[in-house]
C-alpha atoms as a PDB file:
ATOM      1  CA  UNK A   1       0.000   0.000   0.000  1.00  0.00           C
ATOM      2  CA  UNK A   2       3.153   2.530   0.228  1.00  0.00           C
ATOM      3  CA  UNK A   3       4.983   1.190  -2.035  1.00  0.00           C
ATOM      4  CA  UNK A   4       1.675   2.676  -4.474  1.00  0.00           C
ATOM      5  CA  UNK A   5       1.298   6.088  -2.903  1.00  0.00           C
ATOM      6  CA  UNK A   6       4.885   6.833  -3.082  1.00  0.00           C
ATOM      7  CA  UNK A   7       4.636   5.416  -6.978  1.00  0.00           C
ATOM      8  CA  UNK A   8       1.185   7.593  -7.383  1.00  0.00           C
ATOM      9  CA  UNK A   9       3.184  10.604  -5.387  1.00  0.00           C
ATOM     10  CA  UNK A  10       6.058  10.159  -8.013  1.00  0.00           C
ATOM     11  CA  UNK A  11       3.758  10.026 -10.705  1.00  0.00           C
ATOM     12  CA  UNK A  12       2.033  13.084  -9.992  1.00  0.00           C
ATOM     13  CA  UNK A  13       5.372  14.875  -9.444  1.00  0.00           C
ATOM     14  CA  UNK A  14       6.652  13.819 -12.507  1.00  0.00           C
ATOM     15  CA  UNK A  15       3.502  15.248 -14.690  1.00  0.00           C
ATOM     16  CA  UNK A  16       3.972  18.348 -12.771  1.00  0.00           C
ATOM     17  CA  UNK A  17       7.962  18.527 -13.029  1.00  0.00           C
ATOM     18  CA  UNK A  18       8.191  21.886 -15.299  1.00  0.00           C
ATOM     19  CA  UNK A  19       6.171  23.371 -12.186  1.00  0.00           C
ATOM     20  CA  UNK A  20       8.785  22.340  -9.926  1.00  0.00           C
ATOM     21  CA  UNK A  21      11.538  23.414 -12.637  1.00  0.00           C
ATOM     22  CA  UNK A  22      10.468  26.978 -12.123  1.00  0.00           C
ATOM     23  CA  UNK A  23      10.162  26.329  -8.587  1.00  0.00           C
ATOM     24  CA  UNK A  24      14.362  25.601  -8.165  1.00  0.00           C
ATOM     25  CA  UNK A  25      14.944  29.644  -8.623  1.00  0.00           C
ATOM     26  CA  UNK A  26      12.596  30.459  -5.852  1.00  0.00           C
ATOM     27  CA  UNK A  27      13.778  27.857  -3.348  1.00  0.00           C
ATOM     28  CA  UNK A  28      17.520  29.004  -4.351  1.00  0.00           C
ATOM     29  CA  UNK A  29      16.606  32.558  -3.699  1.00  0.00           C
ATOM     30  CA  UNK A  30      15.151  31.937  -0.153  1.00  0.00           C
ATOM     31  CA  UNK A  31      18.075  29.153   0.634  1.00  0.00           C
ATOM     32  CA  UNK A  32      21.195  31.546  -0.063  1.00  0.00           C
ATOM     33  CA  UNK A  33      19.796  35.001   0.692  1.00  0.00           C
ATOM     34  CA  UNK A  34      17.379  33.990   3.509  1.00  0.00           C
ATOM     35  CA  UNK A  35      18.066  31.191   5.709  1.00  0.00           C
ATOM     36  CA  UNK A  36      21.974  30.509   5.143  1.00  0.00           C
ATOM     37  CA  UNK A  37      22.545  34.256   5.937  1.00  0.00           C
ATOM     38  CA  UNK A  38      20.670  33.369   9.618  1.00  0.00           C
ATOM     39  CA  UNK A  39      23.823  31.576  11.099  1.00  0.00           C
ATOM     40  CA  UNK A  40      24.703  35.494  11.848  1.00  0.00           C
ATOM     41  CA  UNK A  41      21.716  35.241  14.855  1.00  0.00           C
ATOM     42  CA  UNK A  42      24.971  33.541  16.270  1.00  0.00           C
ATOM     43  CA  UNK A  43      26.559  37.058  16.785  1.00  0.00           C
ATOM     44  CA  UNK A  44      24.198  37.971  19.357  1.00  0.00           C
ATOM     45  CA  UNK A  45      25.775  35.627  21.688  1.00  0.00           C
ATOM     46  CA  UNK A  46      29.339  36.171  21.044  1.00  0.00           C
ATOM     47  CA  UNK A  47      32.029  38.247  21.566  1.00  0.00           C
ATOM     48  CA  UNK A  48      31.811  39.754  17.788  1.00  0.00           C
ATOM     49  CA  UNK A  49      34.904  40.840  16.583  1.00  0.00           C
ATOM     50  CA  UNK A  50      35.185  42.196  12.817  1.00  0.00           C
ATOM     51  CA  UNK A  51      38.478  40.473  12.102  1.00  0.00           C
ATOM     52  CA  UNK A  52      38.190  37.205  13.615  1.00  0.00           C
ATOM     53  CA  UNK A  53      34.884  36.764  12.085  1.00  0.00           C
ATOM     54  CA  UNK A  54      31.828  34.484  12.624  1.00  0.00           C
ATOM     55  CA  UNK A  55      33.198  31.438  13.360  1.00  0.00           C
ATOM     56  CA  UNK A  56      36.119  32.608  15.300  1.00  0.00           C
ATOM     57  CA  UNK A  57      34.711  35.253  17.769  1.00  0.00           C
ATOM     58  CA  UNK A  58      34.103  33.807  21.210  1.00  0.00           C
ATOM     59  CA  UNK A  59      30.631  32.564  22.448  1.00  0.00           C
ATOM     60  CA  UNK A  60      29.584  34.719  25.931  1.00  0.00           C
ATOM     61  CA  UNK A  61      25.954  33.013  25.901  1.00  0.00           C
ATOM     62  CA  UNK A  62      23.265  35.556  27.048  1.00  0.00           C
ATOM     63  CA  UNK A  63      26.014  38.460  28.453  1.00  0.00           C
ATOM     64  CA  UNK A  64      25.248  40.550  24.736  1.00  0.00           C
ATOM     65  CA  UNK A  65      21.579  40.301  25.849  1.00  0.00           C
ATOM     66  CA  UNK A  66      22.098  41.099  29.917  1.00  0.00           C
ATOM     67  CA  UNK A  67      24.185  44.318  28.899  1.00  0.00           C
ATOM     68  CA  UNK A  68      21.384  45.698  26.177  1.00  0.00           C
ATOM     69  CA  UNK A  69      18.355  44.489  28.566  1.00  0.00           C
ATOM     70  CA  UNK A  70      20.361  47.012  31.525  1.00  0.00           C
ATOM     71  CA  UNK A  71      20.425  49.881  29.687  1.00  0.00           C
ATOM     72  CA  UNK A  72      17.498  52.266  30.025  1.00  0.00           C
ATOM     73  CA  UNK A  73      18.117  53.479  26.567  1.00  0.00           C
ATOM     74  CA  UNK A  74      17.197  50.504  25.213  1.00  0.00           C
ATOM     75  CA  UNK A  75      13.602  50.283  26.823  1.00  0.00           C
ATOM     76  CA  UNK A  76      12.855  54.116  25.756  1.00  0.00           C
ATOM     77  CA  UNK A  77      13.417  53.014  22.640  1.00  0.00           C
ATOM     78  CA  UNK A  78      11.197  50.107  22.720  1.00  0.00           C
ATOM     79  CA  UNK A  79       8.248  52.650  24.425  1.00  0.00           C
ATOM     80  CA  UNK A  80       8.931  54.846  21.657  1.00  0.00           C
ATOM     81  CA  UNK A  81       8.770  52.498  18.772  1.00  0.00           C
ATOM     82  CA  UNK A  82       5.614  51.083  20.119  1.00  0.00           C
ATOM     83  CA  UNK A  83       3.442  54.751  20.735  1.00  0.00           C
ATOM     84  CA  UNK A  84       4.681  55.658  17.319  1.00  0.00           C
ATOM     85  CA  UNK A  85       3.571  52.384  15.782  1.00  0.00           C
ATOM     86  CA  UNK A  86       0.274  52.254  18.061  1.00  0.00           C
ATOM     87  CA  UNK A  87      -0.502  56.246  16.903  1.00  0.00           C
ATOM     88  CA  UNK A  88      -0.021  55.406  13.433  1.00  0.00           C
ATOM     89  CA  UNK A  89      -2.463  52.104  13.416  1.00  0.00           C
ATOM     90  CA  UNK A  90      -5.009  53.876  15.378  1.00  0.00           C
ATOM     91  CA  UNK A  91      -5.342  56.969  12.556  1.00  0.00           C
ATOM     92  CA  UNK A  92      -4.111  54.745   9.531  1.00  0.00           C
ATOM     93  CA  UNK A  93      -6.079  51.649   9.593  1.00  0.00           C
ATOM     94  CA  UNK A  94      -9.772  52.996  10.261  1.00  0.00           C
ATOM     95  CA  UNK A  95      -9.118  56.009   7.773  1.00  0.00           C
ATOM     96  CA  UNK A  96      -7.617  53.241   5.260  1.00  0.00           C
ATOM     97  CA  UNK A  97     -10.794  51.516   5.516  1.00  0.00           C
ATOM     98  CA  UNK A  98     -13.108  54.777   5.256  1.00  0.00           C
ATOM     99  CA  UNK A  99     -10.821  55.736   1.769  1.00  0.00           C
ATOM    100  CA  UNK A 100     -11.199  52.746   0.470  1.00  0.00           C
ATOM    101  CA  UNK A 101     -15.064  52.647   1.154  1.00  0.00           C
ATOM    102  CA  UNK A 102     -15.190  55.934  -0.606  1.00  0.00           C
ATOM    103  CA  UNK A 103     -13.095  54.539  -3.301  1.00  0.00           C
ATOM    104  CA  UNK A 104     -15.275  52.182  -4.109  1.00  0.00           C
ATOM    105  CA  UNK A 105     -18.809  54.640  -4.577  1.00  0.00           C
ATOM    106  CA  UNK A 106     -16.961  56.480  -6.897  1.00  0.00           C
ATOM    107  CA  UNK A 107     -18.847  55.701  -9.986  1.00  0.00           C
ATOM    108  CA  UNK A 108     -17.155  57.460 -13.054  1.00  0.00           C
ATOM    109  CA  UNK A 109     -13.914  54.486 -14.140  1.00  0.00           C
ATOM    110  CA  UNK A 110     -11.668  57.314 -15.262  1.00  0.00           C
ATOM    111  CA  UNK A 111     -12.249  59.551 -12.280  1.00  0.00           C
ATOM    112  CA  UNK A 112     -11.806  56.726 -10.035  1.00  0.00           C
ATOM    113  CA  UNK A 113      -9.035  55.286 -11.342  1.00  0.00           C
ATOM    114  CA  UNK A 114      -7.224  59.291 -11.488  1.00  0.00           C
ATOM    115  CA  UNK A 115      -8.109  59.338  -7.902  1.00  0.00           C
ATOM    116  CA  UNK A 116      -6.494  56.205  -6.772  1.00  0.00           C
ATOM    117  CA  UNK A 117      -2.987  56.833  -8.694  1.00  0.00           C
ATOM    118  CA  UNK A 118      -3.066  60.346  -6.942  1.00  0.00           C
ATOM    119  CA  UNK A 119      -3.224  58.205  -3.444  1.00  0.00           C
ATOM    120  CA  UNK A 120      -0.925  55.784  -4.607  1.00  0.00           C
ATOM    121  CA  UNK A 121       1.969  58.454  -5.392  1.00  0.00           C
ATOM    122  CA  UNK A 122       3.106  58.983  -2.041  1.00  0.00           C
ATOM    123  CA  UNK A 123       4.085  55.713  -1.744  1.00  0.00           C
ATOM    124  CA  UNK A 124       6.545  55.910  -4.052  1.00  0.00           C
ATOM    125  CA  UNK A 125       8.043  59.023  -2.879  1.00  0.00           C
ATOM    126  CA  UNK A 126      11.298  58.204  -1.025  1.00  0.00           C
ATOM    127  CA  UNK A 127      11.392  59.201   2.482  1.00  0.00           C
ATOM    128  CA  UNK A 128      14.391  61.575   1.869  1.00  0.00           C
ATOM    129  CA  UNK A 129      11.723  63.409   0.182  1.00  0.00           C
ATOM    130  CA  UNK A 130       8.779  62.972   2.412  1.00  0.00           C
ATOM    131  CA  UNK A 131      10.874  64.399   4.709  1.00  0.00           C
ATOM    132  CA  UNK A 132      11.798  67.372   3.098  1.00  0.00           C
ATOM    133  CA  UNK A 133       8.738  68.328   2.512  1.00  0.00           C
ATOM    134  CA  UNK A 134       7.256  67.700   6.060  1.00  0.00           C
ATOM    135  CA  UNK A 135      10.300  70.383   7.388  1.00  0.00           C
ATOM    136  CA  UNK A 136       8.867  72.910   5.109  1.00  0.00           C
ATOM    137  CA  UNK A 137       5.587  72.620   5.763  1.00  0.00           C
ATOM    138  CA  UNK A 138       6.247  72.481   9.568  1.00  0.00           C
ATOM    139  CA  UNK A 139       8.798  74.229  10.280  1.00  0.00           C
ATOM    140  CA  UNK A 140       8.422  76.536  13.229  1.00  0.00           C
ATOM    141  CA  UNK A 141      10.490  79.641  11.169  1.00  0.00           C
ATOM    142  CA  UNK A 142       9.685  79.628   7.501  1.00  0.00           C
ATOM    143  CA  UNK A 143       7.335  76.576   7.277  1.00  0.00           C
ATOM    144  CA  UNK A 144       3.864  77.233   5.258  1.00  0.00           C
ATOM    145  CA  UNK A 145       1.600  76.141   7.901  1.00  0.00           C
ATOM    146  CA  UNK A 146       3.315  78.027  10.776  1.00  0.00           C
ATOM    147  CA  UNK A 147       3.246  81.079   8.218  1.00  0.00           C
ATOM    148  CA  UNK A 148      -0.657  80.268   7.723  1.00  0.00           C
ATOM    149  CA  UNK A 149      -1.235  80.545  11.364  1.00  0.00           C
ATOM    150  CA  UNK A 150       0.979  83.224  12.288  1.00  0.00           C
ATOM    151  CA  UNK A 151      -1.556  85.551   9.970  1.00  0.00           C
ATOM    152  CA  UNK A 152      -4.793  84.244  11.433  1.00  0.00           C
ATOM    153  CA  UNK A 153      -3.177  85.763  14.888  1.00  0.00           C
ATOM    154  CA  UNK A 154      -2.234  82.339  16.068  1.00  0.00           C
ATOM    155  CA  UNK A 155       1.487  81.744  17.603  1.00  0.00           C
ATOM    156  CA  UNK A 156       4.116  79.507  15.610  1.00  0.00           C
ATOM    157  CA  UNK A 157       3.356  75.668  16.809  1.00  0.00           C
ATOM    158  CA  UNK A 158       6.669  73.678  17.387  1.00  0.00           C
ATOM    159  CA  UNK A 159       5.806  70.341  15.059  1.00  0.00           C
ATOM    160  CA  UNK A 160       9.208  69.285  15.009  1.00  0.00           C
ATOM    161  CA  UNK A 161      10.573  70.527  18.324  1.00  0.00           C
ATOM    162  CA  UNK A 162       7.838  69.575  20.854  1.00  0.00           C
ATOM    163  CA  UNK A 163       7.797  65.859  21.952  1.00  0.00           C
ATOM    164  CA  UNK A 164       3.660  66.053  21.232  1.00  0.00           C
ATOM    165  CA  UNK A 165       3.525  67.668  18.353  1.00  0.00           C
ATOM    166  CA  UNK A 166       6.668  65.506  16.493  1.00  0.00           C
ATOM    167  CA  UNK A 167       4.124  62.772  17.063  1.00  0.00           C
ATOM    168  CA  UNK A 168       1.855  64.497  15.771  1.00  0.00           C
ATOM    169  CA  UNK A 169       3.653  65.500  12.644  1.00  0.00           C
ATOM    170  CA  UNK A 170       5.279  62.168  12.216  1.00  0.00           C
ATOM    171  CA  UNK A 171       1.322  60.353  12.404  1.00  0.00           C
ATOM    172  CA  UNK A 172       0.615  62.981   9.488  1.00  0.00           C
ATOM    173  CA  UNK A 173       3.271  62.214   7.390  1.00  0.00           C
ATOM    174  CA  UNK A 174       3.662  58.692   7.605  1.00  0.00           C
ATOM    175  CA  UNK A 175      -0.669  58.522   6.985  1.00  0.00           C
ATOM    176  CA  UNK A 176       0.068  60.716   4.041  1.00  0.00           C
ATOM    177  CA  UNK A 177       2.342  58.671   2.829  1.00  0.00           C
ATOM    178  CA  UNK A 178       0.809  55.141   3.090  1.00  0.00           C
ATOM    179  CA  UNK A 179      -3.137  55.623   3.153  1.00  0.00           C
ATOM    180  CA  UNK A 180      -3.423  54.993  -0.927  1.00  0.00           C
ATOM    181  CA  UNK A 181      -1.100  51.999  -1.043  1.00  0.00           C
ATOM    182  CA  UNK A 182      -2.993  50.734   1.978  1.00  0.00           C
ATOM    183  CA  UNK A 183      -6.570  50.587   0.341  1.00  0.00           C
ATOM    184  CA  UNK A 184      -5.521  48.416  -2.533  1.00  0.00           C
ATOM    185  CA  UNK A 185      -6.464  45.382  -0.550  1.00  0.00           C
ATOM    186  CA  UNK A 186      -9.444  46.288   0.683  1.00  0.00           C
ATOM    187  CA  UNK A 187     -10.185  47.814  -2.910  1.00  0.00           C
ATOM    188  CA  UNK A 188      -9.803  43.861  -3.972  1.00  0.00           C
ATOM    189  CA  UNK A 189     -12.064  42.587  -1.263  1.00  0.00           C
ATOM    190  CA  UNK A 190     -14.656  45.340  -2.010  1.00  0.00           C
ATOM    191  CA  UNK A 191     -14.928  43.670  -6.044  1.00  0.00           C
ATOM    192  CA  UNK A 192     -16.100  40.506  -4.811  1.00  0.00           C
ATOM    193  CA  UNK A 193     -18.848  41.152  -2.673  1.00  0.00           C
ATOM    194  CA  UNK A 194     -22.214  39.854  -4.335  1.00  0.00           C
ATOM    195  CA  UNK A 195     -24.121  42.784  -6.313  1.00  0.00           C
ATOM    196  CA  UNK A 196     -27.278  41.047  -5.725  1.00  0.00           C
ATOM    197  CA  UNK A 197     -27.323  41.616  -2.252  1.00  0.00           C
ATOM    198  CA  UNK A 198     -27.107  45.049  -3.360  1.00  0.00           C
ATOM    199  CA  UNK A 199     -29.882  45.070  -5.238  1.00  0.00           C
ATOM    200  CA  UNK A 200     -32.037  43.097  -2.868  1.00  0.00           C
ATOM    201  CA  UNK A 201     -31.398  45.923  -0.421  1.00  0.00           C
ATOM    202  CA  UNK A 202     -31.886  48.566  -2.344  1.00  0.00           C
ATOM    203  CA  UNK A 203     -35.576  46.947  -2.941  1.00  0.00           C
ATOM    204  CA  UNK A 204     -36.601  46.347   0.380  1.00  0.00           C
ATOM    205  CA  UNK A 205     -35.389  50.644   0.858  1.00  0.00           C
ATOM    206  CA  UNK A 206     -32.239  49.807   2.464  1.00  0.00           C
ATOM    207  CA  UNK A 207     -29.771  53.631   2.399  1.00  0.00           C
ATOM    208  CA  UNK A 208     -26.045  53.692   1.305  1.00  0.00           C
ATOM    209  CA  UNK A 209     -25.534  54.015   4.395  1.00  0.00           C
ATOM    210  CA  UNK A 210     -27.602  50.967   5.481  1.00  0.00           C
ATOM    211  CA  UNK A 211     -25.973  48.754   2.874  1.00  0.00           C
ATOM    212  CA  UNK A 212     -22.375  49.734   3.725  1.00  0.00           C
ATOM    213  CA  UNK A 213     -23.297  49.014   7.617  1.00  0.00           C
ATOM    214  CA  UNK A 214     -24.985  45.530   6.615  1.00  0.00           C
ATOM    215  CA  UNK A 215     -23.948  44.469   3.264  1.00  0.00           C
ATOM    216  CA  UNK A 216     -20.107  45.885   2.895  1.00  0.00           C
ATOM    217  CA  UNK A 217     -18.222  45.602   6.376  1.00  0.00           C
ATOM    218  CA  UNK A 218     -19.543  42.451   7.318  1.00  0.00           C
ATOM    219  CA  UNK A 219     -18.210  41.050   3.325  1.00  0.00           C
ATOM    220  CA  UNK A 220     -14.776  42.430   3.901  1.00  0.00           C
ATOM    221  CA  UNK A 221     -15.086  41.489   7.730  1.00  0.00           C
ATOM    222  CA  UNK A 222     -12.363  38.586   7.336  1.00  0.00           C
ATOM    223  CA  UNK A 223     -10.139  40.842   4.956  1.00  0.00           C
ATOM    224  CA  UNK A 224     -10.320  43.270   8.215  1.00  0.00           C
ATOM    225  CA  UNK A 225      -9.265  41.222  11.012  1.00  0.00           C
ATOM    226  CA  UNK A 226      -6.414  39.644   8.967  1.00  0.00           C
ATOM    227  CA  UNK A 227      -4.959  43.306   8.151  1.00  0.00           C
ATOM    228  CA  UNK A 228      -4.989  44.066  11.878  1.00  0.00           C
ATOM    229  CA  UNK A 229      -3.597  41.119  12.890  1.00  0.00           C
ATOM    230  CA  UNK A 230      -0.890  41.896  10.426  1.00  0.00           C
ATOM    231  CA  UNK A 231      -0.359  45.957  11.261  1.00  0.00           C
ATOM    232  CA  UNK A 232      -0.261  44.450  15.242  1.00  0.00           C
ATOM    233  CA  UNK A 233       2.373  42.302  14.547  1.00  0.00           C
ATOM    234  CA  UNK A 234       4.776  44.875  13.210  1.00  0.00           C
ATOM    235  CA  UNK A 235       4.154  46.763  16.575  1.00  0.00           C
ATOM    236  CA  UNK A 236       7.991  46.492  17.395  1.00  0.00           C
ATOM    237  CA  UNK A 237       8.834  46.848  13.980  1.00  0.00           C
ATOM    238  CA  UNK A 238       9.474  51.039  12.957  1.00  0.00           C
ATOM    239  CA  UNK A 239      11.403  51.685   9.602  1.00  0.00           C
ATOM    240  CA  UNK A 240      14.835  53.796  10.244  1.00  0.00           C
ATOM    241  CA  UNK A 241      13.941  56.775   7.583  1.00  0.00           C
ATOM    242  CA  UNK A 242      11.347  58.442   9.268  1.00  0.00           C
ATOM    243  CA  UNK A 243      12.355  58.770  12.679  1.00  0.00           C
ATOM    244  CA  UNK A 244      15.908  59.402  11.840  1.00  0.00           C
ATOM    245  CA  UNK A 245      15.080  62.216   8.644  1.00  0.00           C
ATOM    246  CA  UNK A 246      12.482  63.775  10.819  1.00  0.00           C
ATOM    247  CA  UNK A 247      13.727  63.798  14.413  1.00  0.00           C
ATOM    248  CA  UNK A 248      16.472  66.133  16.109  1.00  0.00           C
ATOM    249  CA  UNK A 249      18.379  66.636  19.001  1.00  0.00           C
ATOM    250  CA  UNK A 250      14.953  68.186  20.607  1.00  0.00           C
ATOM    251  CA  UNK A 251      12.878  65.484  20.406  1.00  0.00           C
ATOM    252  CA  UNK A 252      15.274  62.659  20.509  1.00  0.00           C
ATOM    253  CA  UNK A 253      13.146  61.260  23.768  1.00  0.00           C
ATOM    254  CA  UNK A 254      10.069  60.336  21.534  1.00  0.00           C
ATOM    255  CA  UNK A 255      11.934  59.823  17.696  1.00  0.00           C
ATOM    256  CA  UNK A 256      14.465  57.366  19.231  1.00  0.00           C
ATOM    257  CA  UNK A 257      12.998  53.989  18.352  1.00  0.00           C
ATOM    258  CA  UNK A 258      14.625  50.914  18.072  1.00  0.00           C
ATOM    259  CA  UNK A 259      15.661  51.115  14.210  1.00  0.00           C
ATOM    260  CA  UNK A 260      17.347  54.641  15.090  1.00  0.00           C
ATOM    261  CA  UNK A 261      19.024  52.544  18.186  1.00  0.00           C
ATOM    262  CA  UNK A 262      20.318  49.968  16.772  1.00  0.00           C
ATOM    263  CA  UNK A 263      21.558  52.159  13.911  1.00  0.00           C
ATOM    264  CA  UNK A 264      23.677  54.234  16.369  1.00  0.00           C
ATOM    265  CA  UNK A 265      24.812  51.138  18.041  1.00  0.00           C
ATOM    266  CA  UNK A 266      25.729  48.912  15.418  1.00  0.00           C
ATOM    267  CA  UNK A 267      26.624  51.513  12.476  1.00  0.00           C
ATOM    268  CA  UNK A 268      27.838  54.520  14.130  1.00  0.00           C
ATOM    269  CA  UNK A 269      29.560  52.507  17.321  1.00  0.00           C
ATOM    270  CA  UNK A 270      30.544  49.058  15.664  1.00  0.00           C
ATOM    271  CA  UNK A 271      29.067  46.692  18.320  1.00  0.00           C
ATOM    272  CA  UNK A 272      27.712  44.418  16.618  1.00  0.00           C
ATOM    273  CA  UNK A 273      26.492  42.193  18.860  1.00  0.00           C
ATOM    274  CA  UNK A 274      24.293  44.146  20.567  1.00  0.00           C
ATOM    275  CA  UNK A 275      22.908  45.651  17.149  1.00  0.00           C
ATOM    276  CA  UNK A 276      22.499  41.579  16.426  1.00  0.00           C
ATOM    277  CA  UNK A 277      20.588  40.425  19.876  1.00  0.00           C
ATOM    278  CA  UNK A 278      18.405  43.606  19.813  1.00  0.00           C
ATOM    279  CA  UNK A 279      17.014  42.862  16.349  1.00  0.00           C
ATOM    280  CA  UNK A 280      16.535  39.119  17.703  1.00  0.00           C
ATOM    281  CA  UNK A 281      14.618  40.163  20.374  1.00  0.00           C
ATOM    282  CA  UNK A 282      12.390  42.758  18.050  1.00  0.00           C
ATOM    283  CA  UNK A 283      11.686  39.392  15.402  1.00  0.00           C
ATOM    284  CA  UNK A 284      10.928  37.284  18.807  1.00  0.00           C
ATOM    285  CA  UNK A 285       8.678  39.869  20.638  1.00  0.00           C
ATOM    286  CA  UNK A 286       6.648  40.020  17.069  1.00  0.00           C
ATOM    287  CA  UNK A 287       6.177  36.605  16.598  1.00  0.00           C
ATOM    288  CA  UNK A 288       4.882  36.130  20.376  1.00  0.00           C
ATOM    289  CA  UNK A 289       2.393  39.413  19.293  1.00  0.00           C
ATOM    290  CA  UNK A 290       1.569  37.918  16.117  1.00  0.00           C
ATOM    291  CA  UNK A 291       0.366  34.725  17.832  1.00  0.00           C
ATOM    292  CA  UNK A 292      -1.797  36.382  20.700  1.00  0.00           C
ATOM    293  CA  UNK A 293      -3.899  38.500  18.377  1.00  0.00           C
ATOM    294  CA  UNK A 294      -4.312  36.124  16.157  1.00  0.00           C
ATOM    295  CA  UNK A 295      -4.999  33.971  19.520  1.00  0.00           C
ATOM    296  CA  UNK A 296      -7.536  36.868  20.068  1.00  0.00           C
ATOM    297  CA  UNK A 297      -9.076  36.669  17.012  1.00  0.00           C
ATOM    298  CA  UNK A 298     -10.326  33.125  16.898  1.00  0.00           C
ATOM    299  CA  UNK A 299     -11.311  33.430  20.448  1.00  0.00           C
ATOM    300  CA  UNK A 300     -13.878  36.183  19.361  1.00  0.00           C
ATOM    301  CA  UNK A 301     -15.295  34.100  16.562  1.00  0.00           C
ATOM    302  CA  UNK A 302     -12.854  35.185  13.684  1.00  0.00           C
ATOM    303  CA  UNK A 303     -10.441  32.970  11.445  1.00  0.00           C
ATOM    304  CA  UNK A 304      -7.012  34.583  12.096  1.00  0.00           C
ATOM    305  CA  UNK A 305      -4.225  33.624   9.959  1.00  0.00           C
ATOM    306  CA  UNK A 306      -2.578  30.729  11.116  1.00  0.00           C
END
């Protein structure tokens, strides 16, 4: 009886084999550029010393981790990179949603599709830019909204020198910047919910806005909870160009996240290790966050992921 699977298994394999051809590239790619280059975890618990290498540098065990978990600079990082992540999801994700709703009643094809390359654009727009254009607009001196303000008799606003408002202006940016690219999956989810549910509400004198509340939400319900689940997992996750183009000297107690951290540890100062066992811990800590929302989200009825 094995003997035939495996022959059946074979079989099928071997009808199939120009699928698995094109599949050697793929599995090359993620073999030599993803998982060989993860014997360097191993510098996290070792003495890492550029010219003796990998293999040569001498194992301390957990000391890299001891010395990084002591220092309070580590942890205000870590606070930091979470309130700027948590600000972000709380403005990005519902308005993401609400675009993407509005998106969708948009009825003339050329118009609609005009509208959703002009939200896509910032997405494209390298931070180095981004940020360039945030400091003139918010500059506390010669920025254009401080200049607005200043002649409807209000006082200059620090955005980018107060801890608060660098939040603030880093939320802004960072929603400007993403909110189009964001909606293309909901966009997707929106195309395959049933017209004739549409139609049978709009004949029993259901609103739009009775449709979107019953009809809409509850189709891309799923497509929700799995986005979530996926923006909560990346809570301890905080790209380096934003914080570091945006933030200064002034508000270095709120744009020091972990990215900027380990940048000025492992770039600037050469230890390495550290660098290596603080970006271990970040992948560890969102795996464990990853699994207890998506814990969460079976327990309240929904599918998760896994």
């Amino acid at each position: 009886m094995g003997t035939k699977r495996v022959g059946g298994t074979l079989r099928k394999a071997w009808n199939y084999k120009w699928i698995y051809v094109m599949l050697i590239p793929v599995m090359a790619y993620f073999i030599i550029f993803r998982y060989i280059p993860m014997y360097g975890i191993t510098i996290a618990f070792k003495d890492y010393n550029i010219f003796q290498g990998v293999f040569a540098s001498p194992w301390v065990g957990v000391k890299v981790f001891r010395k990084i978990f002591a220092n309070k600079n580590f942890w205000s990082a870590i606070k930091n990179t979470f309130v700027l992540n948590l600000c972000a999801l709380a403005v990005s994700f519902p308005l993401t949603i609400i675009v993407s709703l509005m998106l969708n009643e948009i009825a003339g094809v050329k118009f609609k599709k005009l509208t959703q390359s002009i939200l896509y654009l910032p997405h494209f727009i390298s931070w180095v830019v981004v940020a360039g254009i945030a400091t003139n607009m918010f500059a506390m001196q010669e920025g254009s909204i401080n200049a607005v303000l200043q002649r409807l008799g209000v006082g200059p606003v620090p955005f980018l020198s107060s801890n608060g408002w660098w939040i603030f202006t880093y939320v802004v940016s960072n929603v400007w910047k993403e909110i189009g690219w964001g909606t293309i999956i909901y966009l997707a989810a929106l195309t395959g919910v049933d017209e004739t549910l549409y139609e049978a509400s709009y004949l029993d004198g259901a609103s739009k806005f009775q449709r979107l509340i019953y009809i809409t939400l509850p189709s891309i319900k799923s497509i929700i909870v799995t986005m979530l689940i996926l923006n909560i997992s990346k809570m301890m996750s905080i790209g380096l160009d934003a914080p570091l183009l945006l933030g200064n000297a002034k508000v270095m107690g709120v744009s020091e996240v972990i990215s900027t951290y380990t940048y000025r540890i492992g770039i600037e100062k050469a230890q390495y290790s550290q660098s290596t066992a603080i970006g271990l811990f970040q992948s560890v800590v969102n795996i464990v966050i990853l699994l207890a929302a998506d814990r969460f989200a079976k327990a309240i009825g929904e599918d998760g992921i896994i």
